[in-house]
Protein backbone atom coordinates (compact mmCIF):
# COMPACT_ATOMS: atom_id res chain seq x y z
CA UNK A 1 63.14 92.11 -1.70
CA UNK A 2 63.59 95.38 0.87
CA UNK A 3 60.19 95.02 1.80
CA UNK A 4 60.57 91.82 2.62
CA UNK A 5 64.10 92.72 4.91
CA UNK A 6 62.07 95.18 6.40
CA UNK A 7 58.79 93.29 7.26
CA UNK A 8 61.26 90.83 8.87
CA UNK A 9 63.17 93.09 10.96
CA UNK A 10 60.18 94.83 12.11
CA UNK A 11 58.80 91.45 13.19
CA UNK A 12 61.69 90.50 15.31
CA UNK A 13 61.96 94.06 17.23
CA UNK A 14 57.81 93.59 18.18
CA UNK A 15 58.75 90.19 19.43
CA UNK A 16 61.94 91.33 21.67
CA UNK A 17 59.38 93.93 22.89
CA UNK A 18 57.10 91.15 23.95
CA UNK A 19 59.21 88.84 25.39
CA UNK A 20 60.76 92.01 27.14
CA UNK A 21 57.05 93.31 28.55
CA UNK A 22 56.22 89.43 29.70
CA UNK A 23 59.49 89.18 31.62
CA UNK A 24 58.94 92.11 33.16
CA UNK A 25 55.34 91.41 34.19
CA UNK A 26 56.69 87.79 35.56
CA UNK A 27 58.83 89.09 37.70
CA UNK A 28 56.25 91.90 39.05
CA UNK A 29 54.07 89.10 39.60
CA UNK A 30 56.44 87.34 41.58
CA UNK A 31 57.82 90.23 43.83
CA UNK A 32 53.95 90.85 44.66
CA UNK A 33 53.48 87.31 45.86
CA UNK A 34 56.53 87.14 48.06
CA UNK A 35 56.01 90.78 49.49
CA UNK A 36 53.55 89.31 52.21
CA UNK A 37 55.80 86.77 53.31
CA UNK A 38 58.93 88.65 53.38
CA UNK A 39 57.25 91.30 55.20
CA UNK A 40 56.00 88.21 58.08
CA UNK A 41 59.10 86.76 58.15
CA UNK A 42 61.07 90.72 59.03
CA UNK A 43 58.19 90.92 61.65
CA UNK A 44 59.12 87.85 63.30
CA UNK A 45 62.92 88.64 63.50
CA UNK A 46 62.69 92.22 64.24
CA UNK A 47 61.82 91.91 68.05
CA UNK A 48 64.44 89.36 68.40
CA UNK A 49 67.04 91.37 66.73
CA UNK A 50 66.23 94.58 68.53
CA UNK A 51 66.58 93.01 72.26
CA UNK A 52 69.29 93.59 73.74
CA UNK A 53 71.44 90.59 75.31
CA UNK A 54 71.59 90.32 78.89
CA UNK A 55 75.07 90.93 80.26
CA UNK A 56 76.74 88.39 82.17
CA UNK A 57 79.30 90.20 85.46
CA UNK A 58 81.70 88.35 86.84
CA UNK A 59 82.49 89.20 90.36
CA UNK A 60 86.37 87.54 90.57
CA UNK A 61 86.03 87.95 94.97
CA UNK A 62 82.71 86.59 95.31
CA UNK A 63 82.10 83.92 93.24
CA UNK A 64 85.17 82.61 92.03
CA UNK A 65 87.42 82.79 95.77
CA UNK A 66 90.25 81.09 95.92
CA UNK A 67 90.03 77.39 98.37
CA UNK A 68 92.07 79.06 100.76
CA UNK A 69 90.71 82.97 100.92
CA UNK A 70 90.73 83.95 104.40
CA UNK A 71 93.09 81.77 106.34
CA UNK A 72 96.32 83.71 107.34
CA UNK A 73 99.30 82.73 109.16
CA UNK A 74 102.18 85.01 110.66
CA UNK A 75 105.41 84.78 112.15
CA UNK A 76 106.54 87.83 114.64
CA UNK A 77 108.29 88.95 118.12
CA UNK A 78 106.82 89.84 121.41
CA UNK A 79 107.60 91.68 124.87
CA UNK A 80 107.22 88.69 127.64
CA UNK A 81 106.11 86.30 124.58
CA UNK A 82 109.14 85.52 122.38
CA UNK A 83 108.76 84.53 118.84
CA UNK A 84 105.37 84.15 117.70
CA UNK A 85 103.62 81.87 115.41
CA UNK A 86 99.69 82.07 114.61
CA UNK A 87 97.22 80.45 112.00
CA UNK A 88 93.83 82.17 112.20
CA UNK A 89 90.78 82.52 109.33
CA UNK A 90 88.83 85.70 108.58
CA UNK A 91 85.36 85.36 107.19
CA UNK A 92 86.04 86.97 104.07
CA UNK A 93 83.06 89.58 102.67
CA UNK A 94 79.90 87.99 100.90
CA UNK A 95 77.69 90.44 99.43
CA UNK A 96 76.83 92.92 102.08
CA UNK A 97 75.80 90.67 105.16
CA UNK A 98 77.16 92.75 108.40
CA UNK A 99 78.24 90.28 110.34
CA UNK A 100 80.56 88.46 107.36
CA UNK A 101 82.95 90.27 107.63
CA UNK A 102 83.79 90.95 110.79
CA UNK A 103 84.58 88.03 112.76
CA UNK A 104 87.65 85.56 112.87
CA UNK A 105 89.59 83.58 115.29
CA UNK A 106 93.37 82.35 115.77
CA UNK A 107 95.50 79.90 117.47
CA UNK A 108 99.00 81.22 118.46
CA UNK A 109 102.73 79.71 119.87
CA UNK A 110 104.70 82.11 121.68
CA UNK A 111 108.21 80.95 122.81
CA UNK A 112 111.25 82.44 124.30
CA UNK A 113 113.52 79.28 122.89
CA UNK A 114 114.94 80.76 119.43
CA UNK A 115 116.51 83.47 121.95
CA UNK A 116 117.72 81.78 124.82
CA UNK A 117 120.72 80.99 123.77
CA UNK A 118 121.69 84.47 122.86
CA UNK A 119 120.26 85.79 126.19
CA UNK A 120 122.59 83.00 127.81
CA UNK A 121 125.58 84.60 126.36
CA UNK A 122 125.29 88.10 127.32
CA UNK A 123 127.08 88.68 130.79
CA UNK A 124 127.39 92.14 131.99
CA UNK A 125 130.55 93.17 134.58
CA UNK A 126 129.63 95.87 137.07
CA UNK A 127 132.54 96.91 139.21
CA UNK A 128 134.32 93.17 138.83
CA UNK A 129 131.28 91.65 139.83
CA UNK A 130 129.32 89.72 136.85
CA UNK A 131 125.39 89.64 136.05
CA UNK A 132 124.03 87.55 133.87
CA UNK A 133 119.91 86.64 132.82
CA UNK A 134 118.12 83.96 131.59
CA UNK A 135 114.05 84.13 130.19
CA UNK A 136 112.57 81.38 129.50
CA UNK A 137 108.80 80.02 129.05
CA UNK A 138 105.72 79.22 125.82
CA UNK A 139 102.22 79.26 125.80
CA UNK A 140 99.51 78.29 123.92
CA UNK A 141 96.52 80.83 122.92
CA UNK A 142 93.22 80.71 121.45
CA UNK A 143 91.79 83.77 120.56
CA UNK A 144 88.36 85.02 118.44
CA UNK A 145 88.60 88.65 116.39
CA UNK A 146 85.69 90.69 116.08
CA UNK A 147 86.22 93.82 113.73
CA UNK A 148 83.66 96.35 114.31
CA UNK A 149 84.41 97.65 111.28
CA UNK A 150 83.84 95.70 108.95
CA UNK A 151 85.40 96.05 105.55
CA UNK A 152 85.53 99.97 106.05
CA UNK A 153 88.45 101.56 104.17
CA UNK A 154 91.53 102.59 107.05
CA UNK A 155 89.47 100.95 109.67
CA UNK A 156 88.10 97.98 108.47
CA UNK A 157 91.53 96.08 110.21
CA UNK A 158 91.07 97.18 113.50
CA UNK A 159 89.58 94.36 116.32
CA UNK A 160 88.85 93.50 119.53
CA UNK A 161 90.50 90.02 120.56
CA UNK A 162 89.64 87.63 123.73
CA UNK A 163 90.56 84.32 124.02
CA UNK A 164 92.53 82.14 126.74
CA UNK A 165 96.06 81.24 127.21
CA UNK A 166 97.68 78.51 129.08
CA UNK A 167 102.12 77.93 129.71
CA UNK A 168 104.67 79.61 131.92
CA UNK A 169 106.84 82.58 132.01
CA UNK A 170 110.58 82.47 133.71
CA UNK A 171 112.96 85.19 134.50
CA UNK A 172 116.02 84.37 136.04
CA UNK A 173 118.91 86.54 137.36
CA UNK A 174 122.56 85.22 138.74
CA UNK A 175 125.06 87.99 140.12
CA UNK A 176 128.25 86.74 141.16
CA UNK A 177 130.38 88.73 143.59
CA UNK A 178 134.37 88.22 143.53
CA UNK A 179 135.09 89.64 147.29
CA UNK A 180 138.50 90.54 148.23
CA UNK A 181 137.91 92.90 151.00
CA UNK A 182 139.73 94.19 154.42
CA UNK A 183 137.13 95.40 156.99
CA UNK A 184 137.40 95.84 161.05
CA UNK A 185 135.20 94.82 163.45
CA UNK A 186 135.32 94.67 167.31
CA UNK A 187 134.87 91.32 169.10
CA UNK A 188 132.90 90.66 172.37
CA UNK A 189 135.94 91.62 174.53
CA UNK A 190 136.31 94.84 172.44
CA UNK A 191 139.06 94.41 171.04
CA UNK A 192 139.17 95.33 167.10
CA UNK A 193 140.01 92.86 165.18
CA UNK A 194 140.76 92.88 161.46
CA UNK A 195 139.18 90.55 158.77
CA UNK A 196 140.17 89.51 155.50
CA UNK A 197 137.93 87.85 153.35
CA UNK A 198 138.64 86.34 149.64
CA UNK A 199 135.73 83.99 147.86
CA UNK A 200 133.71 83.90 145.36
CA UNK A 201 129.18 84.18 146.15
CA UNK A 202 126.65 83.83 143.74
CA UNK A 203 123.18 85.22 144.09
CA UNK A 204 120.27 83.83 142.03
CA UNK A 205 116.76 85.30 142.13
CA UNK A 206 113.92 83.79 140.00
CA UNK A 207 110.75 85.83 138.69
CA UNK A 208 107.93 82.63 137.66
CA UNK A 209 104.83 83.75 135.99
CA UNK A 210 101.66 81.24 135.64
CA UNK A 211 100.33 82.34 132.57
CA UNK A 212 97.50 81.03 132.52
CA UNK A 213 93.79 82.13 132.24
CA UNK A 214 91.41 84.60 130.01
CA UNK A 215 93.04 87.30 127.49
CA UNK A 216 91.50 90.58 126.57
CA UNK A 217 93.27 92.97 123.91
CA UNK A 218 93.25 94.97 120.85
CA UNK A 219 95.40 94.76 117.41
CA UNK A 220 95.20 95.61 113.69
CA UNK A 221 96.42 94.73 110.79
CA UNK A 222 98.08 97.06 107.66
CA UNK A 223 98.01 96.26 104.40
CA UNK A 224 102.42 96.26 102.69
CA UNK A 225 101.71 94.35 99.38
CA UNK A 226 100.01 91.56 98.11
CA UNK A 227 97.98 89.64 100.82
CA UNK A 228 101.47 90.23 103.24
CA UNK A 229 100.47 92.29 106.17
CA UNK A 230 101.80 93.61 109.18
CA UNK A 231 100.43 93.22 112.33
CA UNK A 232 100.05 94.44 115.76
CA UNK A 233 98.45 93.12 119.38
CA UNK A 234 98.63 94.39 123.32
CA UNK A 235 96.85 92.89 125.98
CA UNK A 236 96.80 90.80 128.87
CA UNK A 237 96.44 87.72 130.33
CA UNK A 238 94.46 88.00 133.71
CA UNK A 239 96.29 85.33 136.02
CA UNK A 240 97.96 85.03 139.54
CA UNK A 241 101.02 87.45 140.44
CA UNK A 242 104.58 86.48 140.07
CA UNK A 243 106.50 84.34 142.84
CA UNK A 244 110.18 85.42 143.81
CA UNK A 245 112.41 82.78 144.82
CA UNK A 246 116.14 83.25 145.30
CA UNK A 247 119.14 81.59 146.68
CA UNK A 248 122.94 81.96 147.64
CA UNK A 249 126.03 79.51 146.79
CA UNK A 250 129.71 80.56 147.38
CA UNK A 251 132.54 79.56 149.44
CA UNK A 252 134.84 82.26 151.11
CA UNK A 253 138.20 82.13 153.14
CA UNK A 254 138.37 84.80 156.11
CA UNK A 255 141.94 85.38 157.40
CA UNK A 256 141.81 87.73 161.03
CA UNK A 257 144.23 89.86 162.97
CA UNK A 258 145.05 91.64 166.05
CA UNK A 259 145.68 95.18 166.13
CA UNK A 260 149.50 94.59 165.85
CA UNK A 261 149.09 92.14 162.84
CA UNK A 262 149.43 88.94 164.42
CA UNK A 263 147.02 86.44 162.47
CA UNK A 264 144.58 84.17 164.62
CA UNK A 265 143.74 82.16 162.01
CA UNK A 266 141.64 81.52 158.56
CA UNK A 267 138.31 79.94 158.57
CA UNK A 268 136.09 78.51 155.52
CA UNK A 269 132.84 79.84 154.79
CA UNK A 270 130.12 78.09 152.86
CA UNK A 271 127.29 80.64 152.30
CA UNK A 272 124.64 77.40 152.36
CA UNK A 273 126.14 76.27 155.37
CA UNK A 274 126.57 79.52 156.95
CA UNK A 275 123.03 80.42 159.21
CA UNK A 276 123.50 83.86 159.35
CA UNK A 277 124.19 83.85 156.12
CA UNK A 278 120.54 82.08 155.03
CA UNK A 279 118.63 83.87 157.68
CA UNK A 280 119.99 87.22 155.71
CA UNK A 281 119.30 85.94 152.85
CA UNK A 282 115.33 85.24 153.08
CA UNK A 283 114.86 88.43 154.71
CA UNK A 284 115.77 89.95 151.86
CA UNK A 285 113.64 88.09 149.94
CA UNK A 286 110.71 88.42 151.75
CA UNK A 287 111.42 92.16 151.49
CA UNK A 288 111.46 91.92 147.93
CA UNK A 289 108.48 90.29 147.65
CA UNK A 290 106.70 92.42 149.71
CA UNK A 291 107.59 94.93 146.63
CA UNK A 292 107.10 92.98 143.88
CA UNK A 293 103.32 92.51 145.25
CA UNK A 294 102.89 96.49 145.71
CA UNK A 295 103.74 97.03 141.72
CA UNK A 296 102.24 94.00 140.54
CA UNK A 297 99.33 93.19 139.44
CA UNK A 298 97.37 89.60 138.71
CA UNK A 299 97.73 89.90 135.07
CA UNK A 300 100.45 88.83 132.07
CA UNK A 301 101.24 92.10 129.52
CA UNK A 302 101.59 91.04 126.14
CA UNK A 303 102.59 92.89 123.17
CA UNK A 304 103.27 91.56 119.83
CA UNK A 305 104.70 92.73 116.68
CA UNK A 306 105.22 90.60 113.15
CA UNK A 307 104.58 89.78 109.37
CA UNK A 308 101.49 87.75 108.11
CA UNK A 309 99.63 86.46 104.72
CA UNK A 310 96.20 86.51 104.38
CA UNK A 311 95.15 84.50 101.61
């Protein structure tokens, strides 16, 4: 009976063994035959894996600009221009073409109406006589930038502006003269008379510019915050010289005396009515015309200074 245990264990450790040694020479037989293609298919993918993927740049300025990039408008103050108000387009940059950059153009408003009022009010008294001023006038401008510059860090806002404008400039002065006065004068006999005068004269002289005609200047532009900006312009308008006119209006009562006080009378004096008066009067102005042509010359200055957003 042991022999027989024995036989029967033997036989079932040789057959573990060879169901062991056929597994294992299954599945060496199997990794053989799929070697090849493994090996074809890691081929294949390799290359593919090891490229590298192109990167995609995003240039925010260039090609994603905002509708509106460019245009500007500004709101500012001038000297013989008022308030001013301008809309105007830059060409913004685009890759590096030269001349992108570097040219715009603008329409302006200048005005002297938001101030009138104000000027209106001021009256000055010198020596109980009272002066008073009035500007008035607007004009229209079209103007083209160039920037020589370019898009060149500290310069790159700098230009060189031409254009043409087209309105009217008026400036307007009124003194009025309170008179109270005791002077002596001798007559055509020779005697010396005395005169007494009381009235009231008002003297009005007018300075009209035609500002009209071609406009030359320079101006920049600084960066505060943001797309806000401050700005700058001087130039001129090339146009005819100023015209002077001027005129008188006043009525005056003139008491006179003898030497010994006795009163010959009062007259009435209307300084429109009076000829002596008038024929003063445009003497004087042609005088002052004469001067006004001597320091002036057939141009319009204009200087401006203001706020604007460039989108």
């Amino acid at each position: 009976m042991k022999k027989f245990v024995i036989s029967l264990i033997i036989a079932s450790s040789f057959s573990s063994l060879a169901k062991a040694e056929m597994i294992q020479n299954a599945n060496t037989a199997f990794q053989a035959s799929i070697k090849p293609l493994t090996t074809e298919i890691l081929n294949e993918i390799a290359p593919i894996s090891a490229t590298p993927k192109p990167k995609t740049t995003t240039f925010k300025n260039q090609n994603q600009s905002s509708t509106f990039e460019g245009f500007q408008i500004g709101v500012g103050a001038g000297i013989l221009g008022g308030g001013n108000v301008q809309l105007g387009y830059r060409i913004p940059q685009r890759g590096h073409n030269f001349w992108k950059n570097r040219f715009g153009f603008r329409i302006e408003y200048n005005t002297w109406k938001p101030f009138e009022s104000m000027i209106e009010e001021e009256t000055i008294e010198i020596d109980d006589n009272e002066f008073s001023a009035q500007i008035t006038g607007d004009n229209f401008g079209a103007l083209l930038d160039f920037y020589p510059f370019g898009n060149t860090w500290g310069l790159g806002n700098f230009r060189i502006s031409a254009g043409y404008y087209s309105g009217d400039f008026s400036l307007s002065g009124n003194l009025t003269k309170h008179a109270n006065e005791t002077f002596t004068m001798d007559n055509i006999l020779g005697q010396e008379l005395e005169y007494k005068v009381n009235g009231t004269a008002t003297l009005t002289a007018n300075l009209d510019y035609d500002v009209k005609g071609p406009y030359a200047g320079i101006g920049f532009d600084t960066a505060l915050f943001g797309g806000l900006k401050l700005y700058f312009d001087a130039g001129v308008v090339f146009t005819d010289k100023p015209i002077l006119t001027s005129d008188i209006s006043g009525n005056a009562t003139m008491e006179v005396f003898t030497e010994n006080g006795t009163s010959l009378g009062t007259a009435s004096v209307d300084a429109k009515d009076n000829e002596l008066i008038q024929d003063l009067l445009y003497d004087t102005i042609g005088q002052y015309q004469d001067e006004l042509d001597k320091i002036t010359k057939e141009y319009f200055p204009m200087v401006k200074l203001g706020f604007l957003y460039r989108f």
